[in-house]
PDB file of N, CA and C in Angstrom:
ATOM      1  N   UNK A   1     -26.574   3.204   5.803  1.00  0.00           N
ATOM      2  CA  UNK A   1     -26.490   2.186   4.769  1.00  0.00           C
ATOM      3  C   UNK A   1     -25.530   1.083   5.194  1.00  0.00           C
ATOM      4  N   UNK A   2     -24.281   1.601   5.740  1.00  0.00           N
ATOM      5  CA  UNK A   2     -23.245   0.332   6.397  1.00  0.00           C
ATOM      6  C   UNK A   2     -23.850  -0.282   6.944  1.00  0.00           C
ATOM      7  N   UNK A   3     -25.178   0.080   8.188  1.00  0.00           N
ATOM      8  CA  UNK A   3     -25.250  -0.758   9.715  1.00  0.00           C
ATOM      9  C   UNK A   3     -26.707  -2.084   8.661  1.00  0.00           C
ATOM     10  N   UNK A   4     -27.365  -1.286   7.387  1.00  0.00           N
ATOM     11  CA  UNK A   4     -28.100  -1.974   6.828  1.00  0.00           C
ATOM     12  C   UNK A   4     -27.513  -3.166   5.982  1.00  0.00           C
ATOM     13  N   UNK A   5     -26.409  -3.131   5.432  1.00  0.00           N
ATOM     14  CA  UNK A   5     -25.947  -3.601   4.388  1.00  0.00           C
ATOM     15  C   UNK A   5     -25.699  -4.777   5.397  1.00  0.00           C
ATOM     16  N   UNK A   6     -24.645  -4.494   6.524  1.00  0.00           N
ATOM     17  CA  UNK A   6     -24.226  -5.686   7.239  1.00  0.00           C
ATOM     18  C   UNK A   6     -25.214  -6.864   8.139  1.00  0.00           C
ATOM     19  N   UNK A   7     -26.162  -6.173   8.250  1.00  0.00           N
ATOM     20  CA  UNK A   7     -27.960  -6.386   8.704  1.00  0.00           C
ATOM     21  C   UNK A   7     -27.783  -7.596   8.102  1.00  0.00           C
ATOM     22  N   UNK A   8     -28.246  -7.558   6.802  1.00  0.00           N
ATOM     23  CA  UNK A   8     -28.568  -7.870   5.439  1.00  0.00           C
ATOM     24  C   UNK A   8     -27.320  -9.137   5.314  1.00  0.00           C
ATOM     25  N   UNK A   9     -26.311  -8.535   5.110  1.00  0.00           N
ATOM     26  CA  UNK A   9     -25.372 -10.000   5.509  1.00  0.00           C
ATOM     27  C   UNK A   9     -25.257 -10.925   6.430  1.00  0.00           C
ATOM     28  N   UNK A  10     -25.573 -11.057   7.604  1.00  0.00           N
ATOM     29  CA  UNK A  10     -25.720 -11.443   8.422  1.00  0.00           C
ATOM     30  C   UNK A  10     -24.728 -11.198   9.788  1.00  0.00           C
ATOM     31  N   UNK A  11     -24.230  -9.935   9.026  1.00  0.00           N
ATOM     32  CA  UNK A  11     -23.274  -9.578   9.937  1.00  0.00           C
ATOM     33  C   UNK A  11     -23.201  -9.175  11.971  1.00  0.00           C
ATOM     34  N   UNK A  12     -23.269  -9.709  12.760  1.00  0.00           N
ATOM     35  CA  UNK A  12     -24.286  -9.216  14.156  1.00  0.00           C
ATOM     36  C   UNK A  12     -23.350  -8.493  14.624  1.00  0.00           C
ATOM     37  N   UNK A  13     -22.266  -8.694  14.318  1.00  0.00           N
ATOM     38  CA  UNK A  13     -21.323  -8.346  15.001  1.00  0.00           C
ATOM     39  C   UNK A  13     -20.626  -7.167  14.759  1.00  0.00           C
ATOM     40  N   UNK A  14     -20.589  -5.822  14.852  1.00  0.00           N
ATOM     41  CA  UNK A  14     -20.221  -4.453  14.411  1.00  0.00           C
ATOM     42  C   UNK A  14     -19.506  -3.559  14.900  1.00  0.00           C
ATOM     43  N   UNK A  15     -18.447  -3.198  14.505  1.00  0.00           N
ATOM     44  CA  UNK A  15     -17.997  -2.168  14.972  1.00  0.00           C
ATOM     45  C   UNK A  15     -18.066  -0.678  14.023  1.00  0.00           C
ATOM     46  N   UNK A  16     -18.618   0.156  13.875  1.00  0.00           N
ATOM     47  CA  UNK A  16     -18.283   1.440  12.928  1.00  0.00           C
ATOM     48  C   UNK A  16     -17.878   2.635  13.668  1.00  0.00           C
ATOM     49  N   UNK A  17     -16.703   3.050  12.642  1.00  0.00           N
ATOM     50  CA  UNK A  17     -15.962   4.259  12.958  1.00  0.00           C
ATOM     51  C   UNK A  17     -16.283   5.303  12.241  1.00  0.00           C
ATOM     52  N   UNK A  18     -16.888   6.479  12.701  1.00  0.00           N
ATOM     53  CA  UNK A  18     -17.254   7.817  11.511  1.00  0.00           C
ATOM     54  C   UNK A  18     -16.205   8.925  11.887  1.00  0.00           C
ATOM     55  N   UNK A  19     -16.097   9.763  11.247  1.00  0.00           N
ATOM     56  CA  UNK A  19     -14.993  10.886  11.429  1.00  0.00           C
ATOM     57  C   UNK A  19     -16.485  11.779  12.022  1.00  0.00           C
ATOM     58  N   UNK A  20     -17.309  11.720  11.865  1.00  0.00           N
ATOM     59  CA  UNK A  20     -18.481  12.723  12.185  1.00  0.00           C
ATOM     60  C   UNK A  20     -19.106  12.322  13.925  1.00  0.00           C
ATOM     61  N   UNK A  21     -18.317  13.436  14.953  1.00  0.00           N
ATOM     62  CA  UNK A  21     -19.140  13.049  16.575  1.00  0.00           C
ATOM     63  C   UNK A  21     -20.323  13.076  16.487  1.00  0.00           C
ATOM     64  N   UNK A  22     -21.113  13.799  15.502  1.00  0.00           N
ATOM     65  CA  UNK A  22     -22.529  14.306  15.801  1.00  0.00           C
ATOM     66  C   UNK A  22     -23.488  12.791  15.412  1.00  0.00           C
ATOM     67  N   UNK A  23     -22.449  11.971  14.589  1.00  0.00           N
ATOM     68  CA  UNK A  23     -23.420  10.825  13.662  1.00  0.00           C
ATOM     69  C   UNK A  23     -23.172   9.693  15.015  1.00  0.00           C
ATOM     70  N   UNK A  24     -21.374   9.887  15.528  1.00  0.00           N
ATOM     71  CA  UNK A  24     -21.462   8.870  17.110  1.00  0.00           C
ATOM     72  C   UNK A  24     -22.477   8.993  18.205  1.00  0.00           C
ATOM     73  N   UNK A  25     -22.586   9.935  18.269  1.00  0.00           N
ATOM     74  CA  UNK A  25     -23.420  10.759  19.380  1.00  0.00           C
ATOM     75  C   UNK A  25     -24.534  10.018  19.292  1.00  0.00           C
ATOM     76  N   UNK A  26     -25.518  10.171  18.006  1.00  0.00           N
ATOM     77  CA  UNK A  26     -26.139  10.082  17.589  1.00  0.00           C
ATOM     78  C   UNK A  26     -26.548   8.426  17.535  1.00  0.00           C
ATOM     79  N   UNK A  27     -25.797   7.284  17.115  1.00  0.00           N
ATOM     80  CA  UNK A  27     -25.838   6.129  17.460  1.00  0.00           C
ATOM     81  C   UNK A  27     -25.637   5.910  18.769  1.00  0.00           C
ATOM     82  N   UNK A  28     -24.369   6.335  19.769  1.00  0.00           N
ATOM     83  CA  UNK A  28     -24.492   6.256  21.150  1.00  0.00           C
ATOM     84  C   UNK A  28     -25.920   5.836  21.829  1.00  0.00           C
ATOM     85  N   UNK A  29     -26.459   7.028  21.676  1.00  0.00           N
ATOM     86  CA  UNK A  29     -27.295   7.353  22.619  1.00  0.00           C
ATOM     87  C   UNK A  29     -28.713   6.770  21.999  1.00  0.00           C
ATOM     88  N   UNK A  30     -28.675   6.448  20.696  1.00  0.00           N
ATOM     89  CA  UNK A  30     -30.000   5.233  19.941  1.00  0.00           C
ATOM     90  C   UNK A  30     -31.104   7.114  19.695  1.00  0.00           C
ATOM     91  N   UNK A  31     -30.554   8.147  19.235  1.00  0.00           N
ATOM     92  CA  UNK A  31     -31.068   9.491  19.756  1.00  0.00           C
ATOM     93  C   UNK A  31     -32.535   9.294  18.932  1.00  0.00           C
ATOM     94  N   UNK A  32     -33.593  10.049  19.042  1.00  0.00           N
ATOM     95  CA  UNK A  32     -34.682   9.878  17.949  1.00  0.00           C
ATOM     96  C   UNK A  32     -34.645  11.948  17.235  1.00  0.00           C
ATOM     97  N   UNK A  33     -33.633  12.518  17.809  1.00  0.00           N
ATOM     98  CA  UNK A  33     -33.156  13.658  16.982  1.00  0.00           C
ATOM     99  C   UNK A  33     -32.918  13.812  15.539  1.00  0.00           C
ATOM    100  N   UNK A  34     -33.472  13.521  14.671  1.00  0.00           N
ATOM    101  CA  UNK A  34     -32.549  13.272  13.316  1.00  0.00           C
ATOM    102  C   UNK A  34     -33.681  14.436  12.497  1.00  0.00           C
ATOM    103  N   UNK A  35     -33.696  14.305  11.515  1.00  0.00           N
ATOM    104  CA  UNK A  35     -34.471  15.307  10.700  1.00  0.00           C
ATOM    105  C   UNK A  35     -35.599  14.468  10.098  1.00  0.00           C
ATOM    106  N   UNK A  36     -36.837  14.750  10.410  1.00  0.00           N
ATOM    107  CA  UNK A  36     -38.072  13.989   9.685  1.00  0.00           C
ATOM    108  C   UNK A  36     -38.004  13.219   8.787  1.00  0.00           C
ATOM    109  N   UNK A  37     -37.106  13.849   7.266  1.00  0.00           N
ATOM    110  CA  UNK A  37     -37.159  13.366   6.324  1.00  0.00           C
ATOM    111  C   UNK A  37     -36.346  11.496   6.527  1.00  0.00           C
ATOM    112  N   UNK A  38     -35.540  11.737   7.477  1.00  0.00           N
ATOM    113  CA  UNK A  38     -35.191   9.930   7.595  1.00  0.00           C
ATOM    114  C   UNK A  38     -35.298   8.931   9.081  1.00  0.00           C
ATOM    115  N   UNK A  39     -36.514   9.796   9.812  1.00  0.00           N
ATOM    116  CA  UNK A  39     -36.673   9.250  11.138  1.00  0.00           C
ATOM    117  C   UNK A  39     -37.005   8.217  10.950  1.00  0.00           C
ATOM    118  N   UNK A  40     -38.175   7.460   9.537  1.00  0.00           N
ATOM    119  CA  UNK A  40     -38.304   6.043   9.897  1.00  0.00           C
ATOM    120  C   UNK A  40     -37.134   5.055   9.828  1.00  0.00           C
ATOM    121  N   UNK A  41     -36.248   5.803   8.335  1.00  0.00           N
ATOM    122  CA  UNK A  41     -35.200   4.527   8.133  1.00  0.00           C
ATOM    123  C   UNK A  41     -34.420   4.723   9.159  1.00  0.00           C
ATOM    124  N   UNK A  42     -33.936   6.305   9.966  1.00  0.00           N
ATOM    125  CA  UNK A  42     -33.420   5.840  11.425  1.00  0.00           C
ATOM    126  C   UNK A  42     -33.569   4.888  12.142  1.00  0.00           C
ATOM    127  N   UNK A  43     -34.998   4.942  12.693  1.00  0.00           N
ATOM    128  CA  UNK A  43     -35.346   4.095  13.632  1.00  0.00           C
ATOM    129  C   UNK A  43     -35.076   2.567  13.083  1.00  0.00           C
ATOM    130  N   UNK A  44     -35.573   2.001  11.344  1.00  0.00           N
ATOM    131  CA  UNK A  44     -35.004   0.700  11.591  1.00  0.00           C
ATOM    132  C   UNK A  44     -34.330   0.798  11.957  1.00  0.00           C
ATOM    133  N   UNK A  45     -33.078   1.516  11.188  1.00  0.00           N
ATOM    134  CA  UNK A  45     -31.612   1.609  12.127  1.00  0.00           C
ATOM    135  C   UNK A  45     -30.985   1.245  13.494  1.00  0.00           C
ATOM    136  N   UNK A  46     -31.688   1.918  14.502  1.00  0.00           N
ATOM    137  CA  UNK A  46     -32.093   1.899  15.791  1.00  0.00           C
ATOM    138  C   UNK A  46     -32.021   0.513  16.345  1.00  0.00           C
ATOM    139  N   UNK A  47     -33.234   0.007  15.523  1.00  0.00           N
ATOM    140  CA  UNK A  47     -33.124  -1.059  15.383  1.00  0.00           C
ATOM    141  C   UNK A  47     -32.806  -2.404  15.497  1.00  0.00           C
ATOM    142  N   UNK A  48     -32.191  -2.422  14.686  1.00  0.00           N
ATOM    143  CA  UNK A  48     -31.044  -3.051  13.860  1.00  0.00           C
ATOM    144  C   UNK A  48     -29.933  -3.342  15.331  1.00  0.00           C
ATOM    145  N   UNK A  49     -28.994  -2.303  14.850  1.00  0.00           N
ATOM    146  CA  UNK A  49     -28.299  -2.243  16.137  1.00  0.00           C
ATOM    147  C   UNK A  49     -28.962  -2.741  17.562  1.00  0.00           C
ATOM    148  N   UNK A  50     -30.118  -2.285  18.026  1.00  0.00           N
ATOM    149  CA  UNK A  50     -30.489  -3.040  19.538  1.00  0.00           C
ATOM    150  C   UNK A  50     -30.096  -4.329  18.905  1.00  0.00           C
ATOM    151  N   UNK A  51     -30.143  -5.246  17.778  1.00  0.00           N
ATOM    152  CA  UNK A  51     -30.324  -6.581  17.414  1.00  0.00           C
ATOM    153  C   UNK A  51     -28.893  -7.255  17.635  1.00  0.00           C
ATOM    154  N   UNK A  52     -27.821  -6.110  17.613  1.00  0.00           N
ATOM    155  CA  UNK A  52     -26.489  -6.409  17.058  1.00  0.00           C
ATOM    156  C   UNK A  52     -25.243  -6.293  18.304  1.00  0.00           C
ATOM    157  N   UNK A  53     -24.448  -6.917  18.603  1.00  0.00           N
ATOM    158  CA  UNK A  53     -23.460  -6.427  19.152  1.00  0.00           C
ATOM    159  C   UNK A  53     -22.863  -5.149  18.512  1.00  0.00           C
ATOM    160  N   UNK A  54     -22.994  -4.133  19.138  1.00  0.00           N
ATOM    161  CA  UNK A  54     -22.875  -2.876  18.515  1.00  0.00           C
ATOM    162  C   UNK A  54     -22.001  -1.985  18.784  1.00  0.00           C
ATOM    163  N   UNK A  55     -20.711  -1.533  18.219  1.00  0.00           N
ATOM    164  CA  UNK A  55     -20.194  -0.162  18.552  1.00  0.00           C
ATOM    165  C   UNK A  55     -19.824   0.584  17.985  1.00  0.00           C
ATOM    166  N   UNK A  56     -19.839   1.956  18.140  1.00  0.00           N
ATOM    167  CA  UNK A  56     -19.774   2.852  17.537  1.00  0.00           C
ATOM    168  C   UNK A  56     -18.251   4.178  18.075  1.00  0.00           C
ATOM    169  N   UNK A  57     -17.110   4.124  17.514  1.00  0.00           N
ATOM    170  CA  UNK A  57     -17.002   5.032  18.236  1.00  0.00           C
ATOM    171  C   UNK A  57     -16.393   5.909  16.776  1.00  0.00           C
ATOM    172  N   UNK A  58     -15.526   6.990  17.409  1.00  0.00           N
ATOM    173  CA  UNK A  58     -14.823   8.817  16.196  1.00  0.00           C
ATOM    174  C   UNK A  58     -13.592   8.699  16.186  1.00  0.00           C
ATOM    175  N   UNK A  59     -12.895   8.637  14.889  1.00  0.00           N
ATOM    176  CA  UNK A  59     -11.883   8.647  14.304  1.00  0.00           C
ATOM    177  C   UNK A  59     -11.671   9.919  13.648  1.00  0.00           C
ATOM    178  N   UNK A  60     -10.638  10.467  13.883  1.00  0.00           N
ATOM    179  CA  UNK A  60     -10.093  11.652  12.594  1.00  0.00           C
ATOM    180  C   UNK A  60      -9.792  10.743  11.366  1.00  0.00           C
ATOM    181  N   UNK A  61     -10.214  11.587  10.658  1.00  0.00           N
ATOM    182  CA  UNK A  61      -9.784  11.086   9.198  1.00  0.00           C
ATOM    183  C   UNK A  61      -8.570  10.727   8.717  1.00  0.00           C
ATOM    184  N   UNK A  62      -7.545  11.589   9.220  1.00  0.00           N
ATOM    185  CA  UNK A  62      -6.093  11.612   9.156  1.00  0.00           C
ATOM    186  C   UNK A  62      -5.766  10.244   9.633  1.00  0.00           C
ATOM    187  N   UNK A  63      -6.778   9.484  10.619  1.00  0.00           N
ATOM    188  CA  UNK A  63      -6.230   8.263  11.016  1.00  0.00           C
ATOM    189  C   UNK A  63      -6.384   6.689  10.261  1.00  0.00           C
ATOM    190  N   UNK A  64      -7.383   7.030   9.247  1.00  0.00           N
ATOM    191  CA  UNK A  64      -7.527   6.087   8.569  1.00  0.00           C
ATOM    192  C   UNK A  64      -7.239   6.565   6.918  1.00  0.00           C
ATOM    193  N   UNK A  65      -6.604   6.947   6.578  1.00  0.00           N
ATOM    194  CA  UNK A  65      -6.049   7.067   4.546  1.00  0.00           C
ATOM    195  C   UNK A  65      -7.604   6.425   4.072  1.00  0.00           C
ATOM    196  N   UNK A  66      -7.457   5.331   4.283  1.00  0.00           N
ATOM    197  CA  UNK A  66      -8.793   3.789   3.161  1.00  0.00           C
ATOM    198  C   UNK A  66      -9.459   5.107   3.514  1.00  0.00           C
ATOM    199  N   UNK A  67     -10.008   5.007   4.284  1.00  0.00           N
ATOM    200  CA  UNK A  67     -11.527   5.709   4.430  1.00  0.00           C
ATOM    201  C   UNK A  67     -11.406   6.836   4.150  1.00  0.00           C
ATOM    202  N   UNK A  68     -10.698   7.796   4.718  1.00  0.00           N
ATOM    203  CA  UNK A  68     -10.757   9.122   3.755  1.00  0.00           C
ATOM    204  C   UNK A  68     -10.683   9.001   2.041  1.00  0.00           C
ATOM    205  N   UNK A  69      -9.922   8.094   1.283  1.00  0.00           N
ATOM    206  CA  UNK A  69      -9.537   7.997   0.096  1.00  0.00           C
ATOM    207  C   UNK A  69     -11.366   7.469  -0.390  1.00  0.00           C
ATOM    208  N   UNK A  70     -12.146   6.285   0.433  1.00  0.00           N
ATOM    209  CA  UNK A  70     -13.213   6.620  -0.154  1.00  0.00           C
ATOM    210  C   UNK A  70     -13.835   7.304   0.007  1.00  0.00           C
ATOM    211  N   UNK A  71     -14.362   7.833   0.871  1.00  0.00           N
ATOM    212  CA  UNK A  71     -15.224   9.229   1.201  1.00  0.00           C
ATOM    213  C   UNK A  71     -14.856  10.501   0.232  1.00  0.00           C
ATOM    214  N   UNK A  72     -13.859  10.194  -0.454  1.00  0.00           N
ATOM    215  CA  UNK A  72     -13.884  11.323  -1.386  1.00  0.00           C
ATOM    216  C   UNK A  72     -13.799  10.927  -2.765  1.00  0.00           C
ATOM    217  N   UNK A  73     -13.882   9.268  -2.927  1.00  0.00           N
ATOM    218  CA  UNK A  73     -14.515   8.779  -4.368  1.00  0.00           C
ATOM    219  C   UNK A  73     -15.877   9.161  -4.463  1.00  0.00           C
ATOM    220  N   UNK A  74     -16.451   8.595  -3.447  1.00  0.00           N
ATOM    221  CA  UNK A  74     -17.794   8.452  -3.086  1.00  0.00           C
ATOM    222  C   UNK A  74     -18.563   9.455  -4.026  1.00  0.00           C
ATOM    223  N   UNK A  75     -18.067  10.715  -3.519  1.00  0.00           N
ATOM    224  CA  UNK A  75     -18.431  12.111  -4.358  1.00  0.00           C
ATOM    225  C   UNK A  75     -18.597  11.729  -5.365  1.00  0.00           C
ATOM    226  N   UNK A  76     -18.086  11.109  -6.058  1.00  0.00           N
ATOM    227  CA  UNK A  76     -17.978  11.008  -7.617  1.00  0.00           C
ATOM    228  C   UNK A  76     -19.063   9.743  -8.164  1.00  0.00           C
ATOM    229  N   UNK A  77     -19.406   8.874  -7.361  1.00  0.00           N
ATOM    230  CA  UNK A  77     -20.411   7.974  -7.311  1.00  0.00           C
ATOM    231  C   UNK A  77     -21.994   8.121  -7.803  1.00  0.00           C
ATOM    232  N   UNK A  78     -22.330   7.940  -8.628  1.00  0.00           N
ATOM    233  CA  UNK A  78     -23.806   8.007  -9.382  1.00  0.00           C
ATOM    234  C   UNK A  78     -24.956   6.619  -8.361  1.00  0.00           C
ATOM    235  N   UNK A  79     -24.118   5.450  -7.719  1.00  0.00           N
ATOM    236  CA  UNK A  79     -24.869   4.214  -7.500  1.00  0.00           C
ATOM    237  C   UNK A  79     -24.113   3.880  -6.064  1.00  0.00           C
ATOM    238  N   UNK A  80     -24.917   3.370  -4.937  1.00  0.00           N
ATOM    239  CA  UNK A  80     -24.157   2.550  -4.176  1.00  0.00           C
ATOM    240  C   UNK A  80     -23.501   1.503  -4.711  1.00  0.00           C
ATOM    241  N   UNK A  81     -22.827   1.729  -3.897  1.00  0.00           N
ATOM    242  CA  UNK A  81     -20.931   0.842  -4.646  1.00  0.00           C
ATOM    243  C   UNK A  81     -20.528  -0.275  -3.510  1.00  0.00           C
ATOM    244  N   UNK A  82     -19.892  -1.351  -3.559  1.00  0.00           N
ATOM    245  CA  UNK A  82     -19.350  -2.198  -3.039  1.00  0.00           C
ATOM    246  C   UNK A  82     -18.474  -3.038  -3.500  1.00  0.00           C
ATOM    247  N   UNK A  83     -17.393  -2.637  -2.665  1.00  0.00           N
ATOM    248  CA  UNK A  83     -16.252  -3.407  -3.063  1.00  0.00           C
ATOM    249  C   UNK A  83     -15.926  -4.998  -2.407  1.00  0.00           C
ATOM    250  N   UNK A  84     -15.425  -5.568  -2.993  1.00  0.00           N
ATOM    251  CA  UNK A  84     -15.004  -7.046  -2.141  1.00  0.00           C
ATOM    252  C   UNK A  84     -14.157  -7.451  -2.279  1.00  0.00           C
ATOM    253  N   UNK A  85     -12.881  -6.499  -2.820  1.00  0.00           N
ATOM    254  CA  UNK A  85     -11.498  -6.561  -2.890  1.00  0.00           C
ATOM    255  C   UNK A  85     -11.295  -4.937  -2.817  1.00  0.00           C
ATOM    256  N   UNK A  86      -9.827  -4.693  -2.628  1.00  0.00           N
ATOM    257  CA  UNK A  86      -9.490  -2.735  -2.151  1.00  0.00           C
ATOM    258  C   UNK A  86      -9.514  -2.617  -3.877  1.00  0.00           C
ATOM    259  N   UNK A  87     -10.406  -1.554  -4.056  1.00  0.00           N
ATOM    260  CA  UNK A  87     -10.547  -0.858  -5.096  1.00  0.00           C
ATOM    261  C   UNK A  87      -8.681  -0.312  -5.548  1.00  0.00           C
ATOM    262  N   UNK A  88      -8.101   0.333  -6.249  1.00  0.00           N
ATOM    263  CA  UNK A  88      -7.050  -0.219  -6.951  1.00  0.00           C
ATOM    264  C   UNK A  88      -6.848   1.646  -6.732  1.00  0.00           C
ATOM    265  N   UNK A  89      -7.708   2.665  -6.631  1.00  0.00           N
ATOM    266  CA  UNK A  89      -7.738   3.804  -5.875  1.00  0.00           C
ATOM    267  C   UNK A  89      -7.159   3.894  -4.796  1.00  0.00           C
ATOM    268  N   UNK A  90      -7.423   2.952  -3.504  1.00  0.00           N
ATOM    269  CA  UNK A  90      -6.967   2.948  -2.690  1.00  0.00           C
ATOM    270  C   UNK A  90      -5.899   1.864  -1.860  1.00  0.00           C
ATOM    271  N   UNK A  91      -4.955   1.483  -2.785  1.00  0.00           N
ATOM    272  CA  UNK A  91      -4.647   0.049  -2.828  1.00  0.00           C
ATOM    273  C   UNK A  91      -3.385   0.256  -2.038  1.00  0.00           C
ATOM    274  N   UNK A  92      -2.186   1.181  -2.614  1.00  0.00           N
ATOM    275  CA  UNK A  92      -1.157   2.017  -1.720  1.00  0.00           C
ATOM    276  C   UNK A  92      -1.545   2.311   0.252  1.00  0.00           C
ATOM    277  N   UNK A  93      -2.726   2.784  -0.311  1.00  0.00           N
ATOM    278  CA  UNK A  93      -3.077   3.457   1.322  1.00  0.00           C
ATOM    279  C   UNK A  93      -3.198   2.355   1.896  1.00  0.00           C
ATOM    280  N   UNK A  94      -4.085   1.546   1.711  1.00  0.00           N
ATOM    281  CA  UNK A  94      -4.674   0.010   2.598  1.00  0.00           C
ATOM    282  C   UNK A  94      -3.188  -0.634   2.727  1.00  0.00           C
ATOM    283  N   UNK A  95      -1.709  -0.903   2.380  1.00  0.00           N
ATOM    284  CA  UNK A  95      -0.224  -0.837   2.960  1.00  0.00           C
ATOM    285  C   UNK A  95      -0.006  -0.074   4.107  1.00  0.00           C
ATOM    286  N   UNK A  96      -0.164   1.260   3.712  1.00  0.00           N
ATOM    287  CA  UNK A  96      -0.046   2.484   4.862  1.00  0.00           C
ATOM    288  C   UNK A  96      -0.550   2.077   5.909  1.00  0.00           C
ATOM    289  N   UNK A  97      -2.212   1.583   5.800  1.00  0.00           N
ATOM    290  CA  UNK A  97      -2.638   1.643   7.140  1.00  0.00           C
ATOM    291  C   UNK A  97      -1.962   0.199   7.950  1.00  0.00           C
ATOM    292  N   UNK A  98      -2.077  -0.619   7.331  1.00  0.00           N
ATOM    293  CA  UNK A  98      -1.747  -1.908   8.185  1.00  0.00           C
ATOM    294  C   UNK A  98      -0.209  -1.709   8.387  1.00  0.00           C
ATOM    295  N   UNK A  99       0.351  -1.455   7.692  1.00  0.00           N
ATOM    296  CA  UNK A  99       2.124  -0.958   8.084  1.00  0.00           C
ATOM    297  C   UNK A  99       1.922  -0.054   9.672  1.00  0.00           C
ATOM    298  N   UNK A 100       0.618   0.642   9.732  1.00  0.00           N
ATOM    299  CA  UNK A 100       0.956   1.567  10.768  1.00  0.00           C
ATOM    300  C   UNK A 100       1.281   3.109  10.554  1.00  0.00           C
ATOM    301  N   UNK A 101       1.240   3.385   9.238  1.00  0.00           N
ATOM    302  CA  UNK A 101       1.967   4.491   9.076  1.00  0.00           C
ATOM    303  C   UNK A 101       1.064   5.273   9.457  1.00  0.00           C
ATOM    304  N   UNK A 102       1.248   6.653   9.715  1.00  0.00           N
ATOM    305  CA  UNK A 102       0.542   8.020  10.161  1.00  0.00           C
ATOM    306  C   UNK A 102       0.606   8.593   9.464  1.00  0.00           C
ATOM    307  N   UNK A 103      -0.743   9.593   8.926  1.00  0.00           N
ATOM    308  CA  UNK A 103      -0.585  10.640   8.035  1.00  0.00           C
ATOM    309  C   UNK A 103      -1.640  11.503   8.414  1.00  0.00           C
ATOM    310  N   UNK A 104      -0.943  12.995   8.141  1.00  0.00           N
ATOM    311  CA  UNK A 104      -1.410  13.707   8.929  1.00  0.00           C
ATOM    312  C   UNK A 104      -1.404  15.234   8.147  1.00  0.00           C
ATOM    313  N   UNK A 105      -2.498  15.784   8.000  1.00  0.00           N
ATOM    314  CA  UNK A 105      -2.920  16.965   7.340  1.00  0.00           C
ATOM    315  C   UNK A 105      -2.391  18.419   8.026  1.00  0.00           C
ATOM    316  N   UNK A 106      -1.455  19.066   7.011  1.00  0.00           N
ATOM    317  CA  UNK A 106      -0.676  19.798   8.068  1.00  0.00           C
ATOM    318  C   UNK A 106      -1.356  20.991   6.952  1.00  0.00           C
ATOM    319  N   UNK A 107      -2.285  22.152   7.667  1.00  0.00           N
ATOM    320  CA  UNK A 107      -2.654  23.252   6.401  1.00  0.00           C
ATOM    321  C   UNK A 107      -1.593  24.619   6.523  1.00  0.00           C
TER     322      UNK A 107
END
């Protein structure tokens, strides 16, 4: 949905970071591995990206707060959502990250 949305904006220019290797991997390599049920919207996907200056690389979660803090609103989400200012959820963290700070999940 990110690499579509920015499509759609006119965005060419991309960089996306997933906490998931299997989803990098997976863009890396342009793979046609995915599960039936979304090989076509993959392939626009596919796509898309050949169209785009494109990269993809894997982040731990621990390294970005924003993004972990949405990935676990998200859950709670009935509608795709878009923000165009930091949602007020994650408003503290988006400081953290540009300050530099580190945070780190100790179990």
């Amino acid at each position: 949905m990110a690499i579509n949305f920015a499509w759609h904006n006119g965005w060419h220019r991309l960089w996306l970071e997933s906490d998931s290797s299997y989803v990098v991997q997976l863009l890396s390599s342009c793979s046609e591995q995915v599960p039936w049920r979304i090989r076509q919207v993959w392939q626009h996907c596919i796509y898309q990206i050949s169209k785009m200056e494109f990269q993809v690389s894997h982040i731990f979660r621990e390294g970005n707060q924003v993004a972990d803090a949405l990935s676990k609103n998200a859950l709670g989400l009935e509608v795709d959502s878009w923000w165009s200012n930091t949602p007020s959820f994650c408003s503290l963290l988006v400081g953290n990250d540009c300050m530099g700070r580190e945070s780190f999940r100790f179990a």
